[in-house]
PDB file of N, CA and C in Angstrom:
ATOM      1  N   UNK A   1      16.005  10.803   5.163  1.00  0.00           N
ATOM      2  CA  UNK A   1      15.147  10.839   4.002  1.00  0.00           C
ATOM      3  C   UNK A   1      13.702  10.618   4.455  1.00  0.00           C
ATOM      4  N   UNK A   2      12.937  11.078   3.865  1.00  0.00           N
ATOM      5  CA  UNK A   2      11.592  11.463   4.406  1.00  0.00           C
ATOM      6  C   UNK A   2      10.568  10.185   3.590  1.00  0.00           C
ATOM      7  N   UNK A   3      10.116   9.048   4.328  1.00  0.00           N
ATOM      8  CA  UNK A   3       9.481   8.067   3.389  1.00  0.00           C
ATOM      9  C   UNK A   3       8.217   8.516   2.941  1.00  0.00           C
ATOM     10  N   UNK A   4       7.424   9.110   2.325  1.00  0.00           N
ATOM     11  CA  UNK A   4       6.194   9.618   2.781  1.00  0.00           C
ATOM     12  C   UNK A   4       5.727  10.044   4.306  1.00  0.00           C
ATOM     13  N   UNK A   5       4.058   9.293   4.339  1.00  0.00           N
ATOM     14  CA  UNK A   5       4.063   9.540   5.618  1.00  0.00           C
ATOM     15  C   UNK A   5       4.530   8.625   6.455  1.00  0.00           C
ATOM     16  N   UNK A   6       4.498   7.692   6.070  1.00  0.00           N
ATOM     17  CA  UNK A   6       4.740   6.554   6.835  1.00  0.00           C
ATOM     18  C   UNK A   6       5.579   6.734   7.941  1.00  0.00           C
ATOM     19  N   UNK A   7       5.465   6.088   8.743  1.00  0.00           N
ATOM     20  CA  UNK A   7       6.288   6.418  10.298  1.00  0.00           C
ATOM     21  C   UNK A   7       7.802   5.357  10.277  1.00  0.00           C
ATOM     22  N   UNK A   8       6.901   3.779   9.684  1.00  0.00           N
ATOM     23  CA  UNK A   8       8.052   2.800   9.243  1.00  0.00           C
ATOM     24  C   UNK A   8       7.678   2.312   7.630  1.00  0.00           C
ATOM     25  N   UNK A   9       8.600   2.114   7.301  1.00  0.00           N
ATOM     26  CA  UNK A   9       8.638   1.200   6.098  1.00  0.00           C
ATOM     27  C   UNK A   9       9.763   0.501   6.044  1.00  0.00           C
ATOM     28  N   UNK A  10       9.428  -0.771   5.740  1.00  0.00           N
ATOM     29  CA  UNK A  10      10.249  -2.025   5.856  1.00  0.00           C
ATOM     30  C   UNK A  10      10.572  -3.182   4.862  1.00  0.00           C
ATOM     31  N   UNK A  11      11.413  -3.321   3.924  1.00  0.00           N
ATOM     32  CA  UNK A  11      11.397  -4.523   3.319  1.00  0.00           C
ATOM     33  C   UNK A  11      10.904  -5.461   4.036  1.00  0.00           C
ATOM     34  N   UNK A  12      10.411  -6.489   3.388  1.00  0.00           N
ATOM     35  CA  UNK A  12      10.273  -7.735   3.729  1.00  0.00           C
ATOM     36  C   UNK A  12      10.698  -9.268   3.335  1.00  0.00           C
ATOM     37  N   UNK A  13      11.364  -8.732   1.743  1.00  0.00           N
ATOM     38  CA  UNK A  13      11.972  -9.898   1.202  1.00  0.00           C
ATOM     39  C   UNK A  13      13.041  -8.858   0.582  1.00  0.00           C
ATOM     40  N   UNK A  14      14.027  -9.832  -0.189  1.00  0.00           N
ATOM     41  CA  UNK A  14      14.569  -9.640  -0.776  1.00  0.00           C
ATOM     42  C   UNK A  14      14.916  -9.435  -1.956  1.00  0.00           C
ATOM     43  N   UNK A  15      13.581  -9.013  -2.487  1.00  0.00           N
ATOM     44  CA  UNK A  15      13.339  -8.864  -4.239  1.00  0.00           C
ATOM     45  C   UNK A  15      14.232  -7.822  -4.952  1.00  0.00           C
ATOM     46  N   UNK A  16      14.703  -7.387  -6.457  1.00  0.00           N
ATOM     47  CA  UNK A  16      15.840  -6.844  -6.846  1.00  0.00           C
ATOM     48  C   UNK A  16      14.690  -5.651  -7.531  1.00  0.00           C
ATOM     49  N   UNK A  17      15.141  -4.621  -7.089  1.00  0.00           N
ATOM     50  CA  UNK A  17      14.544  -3.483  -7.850  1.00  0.00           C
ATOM     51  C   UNK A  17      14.031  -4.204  -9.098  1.00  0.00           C
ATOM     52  N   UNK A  18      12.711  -3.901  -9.954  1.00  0.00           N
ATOM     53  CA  UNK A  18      12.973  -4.276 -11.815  1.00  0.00           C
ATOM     54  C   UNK A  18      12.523  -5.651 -11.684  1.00  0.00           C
ATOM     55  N   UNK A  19      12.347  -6.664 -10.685  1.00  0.00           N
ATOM     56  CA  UNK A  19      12.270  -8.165 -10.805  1.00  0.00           C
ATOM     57  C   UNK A  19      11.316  -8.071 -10.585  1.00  0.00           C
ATOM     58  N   UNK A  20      11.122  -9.010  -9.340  1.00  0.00           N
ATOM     59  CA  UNK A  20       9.542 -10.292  -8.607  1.00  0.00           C
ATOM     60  C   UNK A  20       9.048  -9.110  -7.691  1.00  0.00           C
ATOM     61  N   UNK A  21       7.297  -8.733  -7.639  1.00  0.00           N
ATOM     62  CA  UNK A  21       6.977  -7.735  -6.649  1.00  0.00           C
ATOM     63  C   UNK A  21       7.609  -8.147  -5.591  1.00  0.00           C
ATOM     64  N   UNK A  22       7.814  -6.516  -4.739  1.00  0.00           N
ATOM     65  CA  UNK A  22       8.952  -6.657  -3.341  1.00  0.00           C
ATOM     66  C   UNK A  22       7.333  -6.770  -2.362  1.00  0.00           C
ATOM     67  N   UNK A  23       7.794  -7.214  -1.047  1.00  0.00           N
ATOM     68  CA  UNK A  23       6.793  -7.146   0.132  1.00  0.00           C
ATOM     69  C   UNK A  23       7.629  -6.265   0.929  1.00  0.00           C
ATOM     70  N   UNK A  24       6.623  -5.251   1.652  1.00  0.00           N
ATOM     71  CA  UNK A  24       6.975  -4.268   2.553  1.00  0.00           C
ATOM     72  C   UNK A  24       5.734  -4.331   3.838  1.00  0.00           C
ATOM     73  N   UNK A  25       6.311  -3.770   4.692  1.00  0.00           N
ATOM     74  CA  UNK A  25       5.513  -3.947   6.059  1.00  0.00           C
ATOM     75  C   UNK A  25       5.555  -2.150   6.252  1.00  0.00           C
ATOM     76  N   UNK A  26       4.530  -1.488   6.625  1.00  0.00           N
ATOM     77  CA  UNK A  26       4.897   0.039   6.899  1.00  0.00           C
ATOM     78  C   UNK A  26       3.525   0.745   7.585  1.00  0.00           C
ATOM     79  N   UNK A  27       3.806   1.544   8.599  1.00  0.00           N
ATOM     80  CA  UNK A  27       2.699   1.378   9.477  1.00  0.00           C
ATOM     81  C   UNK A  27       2.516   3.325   9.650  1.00  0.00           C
ATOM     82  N   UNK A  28       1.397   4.027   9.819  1.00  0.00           N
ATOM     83  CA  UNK A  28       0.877   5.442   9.742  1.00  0.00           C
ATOM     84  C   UNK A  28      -0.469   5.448  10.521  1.00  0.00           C
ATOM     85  N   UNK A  29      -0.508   6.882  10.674  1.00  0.00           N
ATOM     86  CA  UNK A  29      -1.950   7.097  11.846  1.00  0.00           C
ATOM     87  C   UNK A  29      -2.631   7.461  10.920  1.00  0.00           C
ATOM     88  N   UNK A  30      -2.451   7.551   9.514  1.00  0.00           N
ATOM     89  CA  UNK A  30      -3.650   8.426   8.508  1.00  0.00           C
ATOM     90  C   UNK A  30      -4.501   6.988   8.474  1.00  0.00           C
ATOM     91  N   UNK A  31      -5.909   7.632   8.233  1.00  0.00           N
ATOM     92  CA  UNK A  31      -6.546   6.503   7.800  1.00  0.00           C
ATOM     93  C   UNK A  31      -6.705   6.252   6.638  1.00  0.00           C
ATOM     94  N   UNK A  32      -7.666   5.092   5.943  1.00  0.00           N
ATOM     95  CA  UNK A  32      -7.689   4.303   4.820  1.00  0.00           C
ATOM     96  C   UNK A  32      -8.134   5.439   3.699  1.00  0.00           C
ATOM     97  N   UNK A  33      -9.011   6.207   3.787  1.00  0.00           N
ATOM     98  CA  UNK A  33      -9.126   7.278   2.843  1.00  0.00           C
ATOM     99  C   UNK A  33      -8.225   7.597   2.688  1.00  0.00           C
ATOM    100  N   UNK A  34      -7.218   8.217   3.741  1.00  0.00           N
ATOM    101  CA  UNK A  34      -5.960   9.198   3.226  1.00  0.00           C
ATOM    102  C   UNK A  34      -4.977   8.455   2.401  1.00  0.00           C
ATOM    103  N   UNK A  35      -4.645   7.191   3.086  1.00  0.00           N
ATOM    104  CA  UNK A  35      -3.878   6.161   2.664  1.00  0.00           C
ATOM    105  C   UNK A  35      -3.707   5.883   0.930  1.00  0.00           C
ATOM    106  N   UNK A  36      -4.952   5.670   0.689  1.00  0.00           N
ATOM    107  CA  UNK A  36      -5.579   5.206  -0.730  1.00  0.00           C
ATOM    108  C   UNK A  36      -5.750   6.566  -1.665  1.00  0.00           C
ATOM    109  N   UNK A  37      -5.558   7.334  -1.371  1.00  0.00           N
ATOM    110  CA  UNK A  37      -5.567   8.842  -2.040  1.00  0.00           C
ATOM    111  C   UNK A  37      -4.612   8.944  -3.677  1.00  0.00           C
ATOM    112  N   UNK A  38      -4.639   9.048  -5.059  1.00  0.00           N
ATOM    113  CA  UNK A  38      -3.794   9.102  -5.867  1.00  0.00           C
ATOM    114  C   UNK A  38      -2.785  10.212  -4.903  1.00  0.00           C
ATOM    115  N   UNK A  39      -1.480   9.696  -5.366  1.00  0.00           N
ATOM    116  CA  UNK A  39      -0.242  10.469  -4.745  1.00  0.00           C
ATOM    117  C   UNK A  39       0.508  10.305  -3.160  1.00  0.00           C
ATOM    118  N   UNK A  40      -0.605   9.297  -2.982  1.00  0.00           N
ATOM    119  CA  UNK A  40      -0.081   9.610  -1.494  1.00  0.00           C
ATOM    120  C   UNK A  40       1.408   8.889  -0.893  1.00  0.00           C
ATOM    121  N   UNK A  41       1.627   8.467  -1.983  1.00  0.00           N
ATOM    122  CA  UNK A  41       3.297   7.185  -1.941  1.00  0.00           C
ATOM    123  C   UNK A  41       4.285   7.966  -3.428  1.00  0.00           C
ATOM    124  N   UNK A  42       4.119   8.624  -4.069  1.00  0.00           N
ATOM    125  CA  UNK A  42       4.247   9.230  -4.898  1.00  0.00           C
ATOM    126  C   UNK A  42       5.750   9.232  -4.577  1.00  0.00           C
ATOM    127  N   UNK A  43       6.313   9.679  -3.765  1.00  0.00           N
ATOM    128  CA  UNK A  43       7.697  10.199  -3.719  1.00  0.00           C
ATOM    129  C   UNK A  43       8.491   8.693  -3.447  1.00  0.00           C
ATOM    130  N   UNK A  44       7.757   7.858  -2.743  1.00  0.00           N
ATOM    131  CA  UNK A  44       8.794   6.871  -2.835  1.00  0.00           C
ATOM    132  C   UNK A  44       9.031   5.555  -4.097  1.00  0.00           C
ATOM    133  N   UNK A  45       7.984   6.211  -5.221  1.00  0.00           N
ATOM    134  CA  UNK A  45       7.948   5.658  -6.430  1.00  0.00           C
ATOM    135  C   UNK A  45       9.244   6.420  -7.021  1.00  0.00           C
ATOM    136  N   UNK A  46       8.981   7.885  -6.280  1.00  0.00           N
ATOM    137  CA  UNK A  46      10.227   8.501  -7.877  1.00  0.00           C
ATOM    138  C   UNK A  46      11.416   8.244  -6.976  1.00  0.00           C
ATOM    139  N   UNK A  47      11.352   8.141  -5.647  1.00  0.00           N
ATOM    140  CA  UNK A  47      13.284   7.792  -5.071  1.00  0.00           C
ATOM    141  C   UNK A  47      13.179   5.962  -5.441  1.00  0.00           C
ATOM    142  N   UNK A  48      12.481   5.339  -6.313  1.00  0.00           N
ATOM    143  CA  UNK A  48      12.681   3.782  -6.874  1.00  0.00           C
ATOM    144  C   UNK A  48      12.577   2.695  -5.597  1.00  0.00           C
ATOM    145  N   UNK A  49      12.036   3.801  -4.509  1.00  0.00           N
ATOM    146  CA  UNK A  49      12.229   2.625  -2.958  1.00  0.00           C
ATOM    147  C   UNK A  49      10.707   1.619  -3.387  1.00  0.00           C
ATOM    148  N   UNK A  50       9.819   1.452  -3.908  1.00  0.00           N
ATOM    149  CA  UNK A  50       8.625   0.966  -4.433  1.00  0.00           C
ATOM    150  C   UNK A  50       8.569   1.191  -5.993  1.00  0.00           C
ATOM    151  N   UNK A  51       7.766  -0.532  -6.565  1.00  0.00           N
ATOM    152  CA  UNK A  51       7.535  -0.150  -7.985  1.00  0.00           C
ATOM    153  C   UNK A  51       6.061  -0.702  -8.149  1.00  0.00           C
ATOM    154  N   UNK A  52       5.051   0.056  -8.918  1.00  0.00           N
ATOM    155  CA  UNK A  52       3.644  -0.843  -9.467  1.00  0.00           C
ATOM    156  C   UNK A  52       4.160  -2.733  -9.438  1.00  0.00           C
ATOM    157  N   UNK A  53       3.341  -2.933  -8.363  1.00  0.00           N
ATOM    158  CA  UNK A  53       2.841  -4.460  -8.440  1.00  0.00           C
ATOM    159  C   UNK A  53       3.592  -4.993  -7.366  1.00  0.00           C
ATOM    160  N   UNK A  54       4.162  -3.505  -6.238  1.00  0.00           N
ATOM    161  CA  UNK A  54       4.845  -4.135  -4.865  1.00  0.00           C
ATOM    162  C   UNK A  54       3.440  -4.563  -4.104  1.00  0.00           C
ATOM    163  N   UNK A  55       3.502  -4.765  -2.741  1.00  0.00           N
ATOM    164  CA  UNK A  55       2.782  -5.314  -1.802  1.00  0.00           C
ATOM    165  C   UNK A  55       3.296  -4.626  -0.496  1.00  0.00           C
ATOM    166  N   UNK A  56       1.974  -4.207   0.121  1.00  0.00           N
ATOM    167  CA  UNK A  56       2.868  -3.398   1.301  1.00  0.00           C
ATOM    168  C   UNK A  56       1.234  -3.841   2.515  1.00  0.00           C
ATOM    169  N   UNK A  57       2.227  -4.230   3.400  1.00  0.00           N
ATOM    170  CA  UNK A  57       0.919  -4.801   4.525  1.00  0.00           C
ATOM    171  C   UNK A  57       1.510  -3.364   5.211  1.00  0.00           C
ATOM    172  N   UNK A  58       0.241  -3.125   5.440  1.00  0.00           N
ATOM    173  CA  UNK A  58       0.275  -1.495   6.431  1.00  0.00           C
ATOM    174  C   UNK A  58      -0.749  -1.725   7.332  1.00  0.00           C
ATOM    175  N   UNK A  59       0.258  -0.769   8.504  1.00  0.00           N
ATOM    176  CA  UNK A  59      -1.104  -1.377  10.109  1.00  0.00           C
ATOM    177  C   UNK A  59      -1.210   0.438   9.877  1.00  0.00           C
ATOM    178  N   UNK A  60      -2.463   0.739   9.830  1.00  0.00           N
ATOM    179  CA  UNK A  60      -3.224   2.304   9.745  1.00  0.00           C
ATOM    180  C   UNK A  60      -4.004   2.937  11.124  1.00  0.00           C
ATOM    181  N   UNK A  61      -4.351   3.676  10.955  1.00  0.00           N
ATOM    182  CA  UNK A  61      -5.061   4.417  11.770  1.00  0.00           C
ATOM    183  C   UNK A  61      -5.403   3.522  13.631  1.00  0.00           C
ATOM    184  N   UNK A  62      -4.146   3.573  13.590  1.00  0.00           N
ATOM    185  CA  UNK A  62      -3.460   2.923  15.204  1.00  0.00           C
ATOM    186  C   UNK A  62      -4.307   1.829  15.211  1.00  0.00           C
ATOM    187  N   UNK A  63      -5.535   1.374  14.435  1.00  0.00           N
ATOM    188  CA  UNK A  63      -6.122  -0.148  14.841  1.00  0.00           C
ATOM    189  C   UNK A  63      -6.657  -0.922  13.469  1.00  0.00           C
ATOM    190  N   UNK A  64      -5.913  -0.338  12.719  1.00  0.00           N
ATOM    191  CA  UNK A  64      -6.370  -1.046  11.379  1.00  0.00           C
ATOM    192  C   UNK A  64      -4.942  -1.878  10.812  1.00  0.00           C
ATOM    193  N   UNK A  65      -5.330  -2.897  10.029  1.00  0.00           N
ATOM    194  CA  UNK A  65      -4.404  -3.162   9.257  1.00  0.00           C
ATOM    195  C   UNK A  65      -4.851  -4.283   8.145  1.00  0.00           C
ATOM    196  N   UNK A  66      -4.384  -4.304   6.725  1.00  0.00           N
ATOM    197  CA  UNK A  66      -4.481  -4.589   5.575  1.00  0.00           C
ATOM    198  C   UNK A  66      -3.133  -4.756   4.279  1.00  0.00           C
ATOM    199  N   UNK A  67      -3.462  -5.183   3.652  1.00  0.00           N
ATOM    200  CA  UNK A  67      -2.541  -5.673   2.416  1.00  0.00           C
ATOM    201  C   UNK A  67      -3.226  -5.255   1.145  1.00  0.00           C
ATOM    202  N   UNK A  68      -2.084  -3.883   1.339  1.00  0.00           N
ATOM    203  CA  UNK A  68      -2.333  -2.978  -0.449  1.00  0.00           C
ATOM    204  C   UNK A  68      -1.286  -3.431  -1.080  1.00  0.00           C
ATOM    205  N   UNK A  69      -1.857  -3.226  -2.649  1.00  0.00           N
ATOM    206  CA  UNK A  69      -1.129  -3.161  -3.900  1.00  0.00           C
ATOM    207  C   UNK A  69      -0.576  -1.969  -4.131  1.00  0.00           C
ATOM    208  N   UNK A  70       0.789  -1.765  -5.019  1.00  0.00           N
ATOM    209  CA  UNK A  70       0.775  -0.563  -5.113  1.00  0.00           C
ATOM    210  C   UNK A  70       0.514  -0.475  -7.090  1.00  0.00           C
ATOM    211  N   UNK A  71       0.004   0.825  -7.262  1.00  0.00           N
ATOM    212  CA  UNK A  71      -0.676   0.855  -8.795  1.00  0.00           C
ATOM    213  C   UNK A  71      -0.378   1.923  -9.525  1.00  0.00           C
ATOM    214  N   UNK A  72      -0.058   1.952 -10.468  1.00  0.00           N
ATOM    215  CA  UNK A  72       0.128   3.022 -11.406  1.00  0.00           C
ATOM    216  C   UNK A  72      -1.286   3.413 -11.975  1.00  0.00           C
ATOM    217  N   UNK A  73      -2.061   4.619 -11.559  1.00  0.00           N
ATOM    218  CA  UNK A  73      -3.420   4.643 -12.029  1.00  0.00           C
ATOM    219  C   UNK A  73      -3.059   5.585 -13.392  1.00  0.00           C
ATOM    220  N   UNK A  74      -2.161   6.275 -13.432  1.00  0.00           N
ATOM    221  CA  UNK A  74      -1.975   7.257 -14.444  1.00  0.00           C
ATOM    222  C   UNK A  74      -2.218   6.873 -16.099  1.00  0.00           C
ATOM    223  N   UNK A  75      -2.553   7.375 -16.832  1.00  0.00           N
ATOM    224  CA  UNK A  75      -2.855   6.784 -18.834  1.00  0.00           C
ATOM    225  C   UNK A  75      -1.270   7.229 -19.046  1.00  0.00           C
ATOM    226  N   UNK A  76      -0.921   6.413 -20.159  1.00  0.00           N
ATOM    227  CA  UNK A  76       0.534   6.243 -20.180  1.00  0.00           C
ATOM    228  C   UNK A  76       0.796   7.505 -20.670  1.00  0.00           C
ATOM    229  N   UNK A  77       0.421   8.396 -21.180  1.00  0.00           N
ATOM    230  CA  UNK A  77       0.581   9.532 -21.407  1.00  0.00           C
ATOM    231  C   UNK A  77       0.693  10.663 -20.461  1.00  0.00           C
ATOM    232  N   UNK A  78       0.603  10.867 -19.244  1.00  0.00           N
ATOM    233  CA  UNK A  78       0.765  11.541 -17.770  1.00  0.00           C
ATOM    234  C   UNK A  78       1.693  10.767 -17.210  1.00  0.00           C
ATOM    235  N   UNK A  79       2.202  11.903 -15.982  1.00  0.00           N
ATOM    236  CA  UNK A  79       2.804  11.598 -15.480  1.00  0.00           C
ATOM    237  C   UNK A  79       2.244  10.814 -14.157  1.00  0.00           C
ATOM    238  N   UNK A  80       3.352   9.945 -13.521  1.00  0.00           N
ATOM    239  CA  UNK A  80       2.840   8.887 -12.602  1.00  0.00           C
ATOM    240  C   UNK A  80       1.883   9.213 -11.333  1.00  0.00           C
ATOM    241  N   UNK A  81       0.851   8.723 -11.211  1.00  0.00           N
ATOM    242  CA  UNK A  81       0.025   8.650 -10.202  1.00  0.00           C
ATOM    243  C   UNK A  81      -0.121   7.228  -9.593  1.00  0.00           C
ATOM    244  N   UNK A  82       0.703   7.319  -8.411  1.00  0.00           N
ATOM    245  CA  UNK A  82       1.000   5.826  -7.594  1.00  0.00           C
ATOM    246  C   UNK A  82      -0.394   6.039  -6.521  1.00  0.00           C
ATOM    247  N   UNK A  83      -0.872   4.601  -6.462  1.00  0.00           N
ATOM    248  CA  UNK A  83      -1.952   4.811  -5.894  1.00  0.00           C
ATOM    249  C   UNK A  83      -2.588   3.317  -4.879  1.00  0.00           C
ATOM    250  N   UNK A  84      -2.265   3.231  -3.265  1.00  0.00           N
ATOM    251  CA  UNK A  84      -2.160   2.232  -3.096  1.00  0.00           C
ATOM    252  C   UNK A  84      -4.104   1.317  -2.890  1.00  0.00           C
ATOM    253  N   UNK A  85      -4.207   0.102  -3.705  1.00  0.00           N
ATOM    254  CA  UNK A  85      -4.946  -0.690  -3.759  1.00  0.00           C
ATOM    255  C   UNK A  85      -5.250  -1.707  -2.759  1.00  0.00           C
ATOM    256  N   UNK A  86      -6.462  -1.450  -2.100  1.00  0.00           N
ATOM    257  CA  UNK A  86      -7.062  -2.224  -0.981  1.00  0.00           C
ATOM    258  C   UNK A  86      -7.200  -3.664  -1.140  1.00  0.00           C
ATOM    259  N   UNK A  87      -6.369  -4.645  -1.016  1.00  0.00           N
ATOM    260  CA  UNK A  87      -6.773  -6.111  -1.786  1.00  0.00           C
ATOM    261  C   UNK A  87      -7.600  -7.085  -0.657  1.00  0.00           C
ATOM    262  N   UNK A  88      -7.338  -6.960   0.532  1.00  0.00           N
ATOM    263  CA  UNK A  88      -8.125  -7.557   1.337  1.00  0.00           C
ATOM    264  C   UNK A  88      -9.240  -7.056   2.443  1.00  0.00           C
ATOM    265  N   UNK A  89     -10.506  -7.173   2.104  1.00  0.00           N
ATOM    266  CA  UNK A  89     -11.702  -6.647   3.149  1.00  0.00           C
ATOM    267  C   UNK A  89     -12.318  -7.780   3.900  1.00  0.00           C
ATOM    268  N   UNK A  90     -11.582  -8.077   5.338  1.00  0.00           N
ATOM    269  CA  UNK A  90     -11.983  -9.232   6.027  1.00  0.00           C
ATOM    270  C   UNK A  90     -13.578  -8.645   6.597  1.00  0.00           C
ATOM    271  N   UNK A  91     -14.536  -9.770   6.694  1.00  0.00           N
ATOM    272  CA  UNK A  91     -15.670  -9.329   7.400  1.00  0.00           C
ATOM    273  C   UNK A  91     -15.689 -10.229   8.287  1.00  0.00           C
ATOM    274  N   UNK A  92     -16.662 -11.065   9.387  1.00  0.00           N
ATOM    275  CA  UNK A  92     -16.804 -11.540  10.281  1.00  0.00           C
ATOM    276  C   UNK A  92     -17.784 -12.054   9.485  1.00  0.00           C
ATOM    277  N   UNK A  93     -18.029 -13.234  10.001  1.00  0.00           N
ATOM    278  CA  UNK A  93     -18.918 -14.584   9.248  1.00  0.00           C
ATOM    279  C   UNK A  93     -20.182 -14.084   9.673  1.00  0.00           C
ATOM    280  N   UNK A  94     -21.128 -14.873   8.495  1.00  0.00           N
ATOM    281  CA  UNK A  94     -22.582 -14.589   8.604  1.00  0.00           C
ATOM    282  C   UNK A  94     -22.735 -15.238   9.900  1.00  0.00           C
ATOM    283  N   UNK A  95     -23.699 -14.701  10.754  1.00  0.00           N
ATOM    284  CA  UNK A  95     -24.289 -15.972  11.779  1.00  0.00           C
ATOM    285  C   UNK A  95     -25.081 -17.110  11.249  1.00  0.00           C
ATOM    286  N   UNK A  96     -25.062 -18.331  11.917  1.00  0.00           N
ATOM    287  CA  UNK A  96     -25.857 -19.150  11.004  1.00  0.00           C
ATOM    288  C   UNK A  96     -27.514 -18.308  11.057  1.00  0.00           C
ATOM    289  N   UNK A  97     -28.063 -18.963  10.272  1.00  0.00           N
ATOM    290  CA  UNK A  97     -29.776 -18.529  10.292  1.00  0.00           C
ATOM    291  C   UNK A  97     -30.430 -19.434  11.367  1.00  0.00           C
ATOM    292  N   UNK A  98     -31.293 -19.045  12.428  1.00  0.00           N
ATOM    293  CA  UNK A  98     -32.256 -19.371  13.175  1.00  0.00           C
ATOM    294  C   UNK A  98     -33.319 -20.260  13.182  1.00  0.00           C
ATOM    295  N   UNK A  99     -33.556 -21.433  13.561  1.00  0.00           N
ATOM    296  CA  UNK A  99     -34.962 -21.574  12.926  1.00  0.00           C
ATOM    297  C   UNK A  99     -36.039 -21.335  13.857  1.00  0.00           C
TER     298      UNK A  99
END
């Protein structure tokens, strides 16, 4: 079965389809644009392997890695547009200021 693009995808807990968001670990060479694209997880919303409000730590573009949401961007009236959400942007600390 074809997970998207993803190369791995991995549970990480043991959450019940329908319950408590699941955590997944799943790792791809596309980068964060492609990643974050409406549709780009799309198919593993409709095979029920992911639902809006999972969590998926993904290592990207062979040196990246981050912790998306996954989101239903669609108006309830369309059909589903799964769309994964960037929740953490680490930066490197200010330097102190000089005097």
């Amino acid at each position: 079965m074809n997970l998207s693009p993803f190369e791995t995808f991995t549970p990480l807990n043991g959450g019940l389809l329908g319950t408590a968001p699941a955590i997944f670990a799943a790792s791809t060479t596309d980068d964060e644009a492609t990643l974050t694209k409406p549709g780009y997880i799309d198919d593993l919303y409709e095979q029920k392997q992911i639902k809006e409000l999972d969590w998926v730590f993904i290592n990207y573009s062979n040196k990246q890695s981050n912790l998306f949401l996954v989101k239903n961007m669609a108006k309830e009236t369309d059909p589903p547009s799964i769309q994964l959400i960037k929740m953490i942007d680490p930066k490197p600390p200010t330097p102190p200021h000089e005097e």
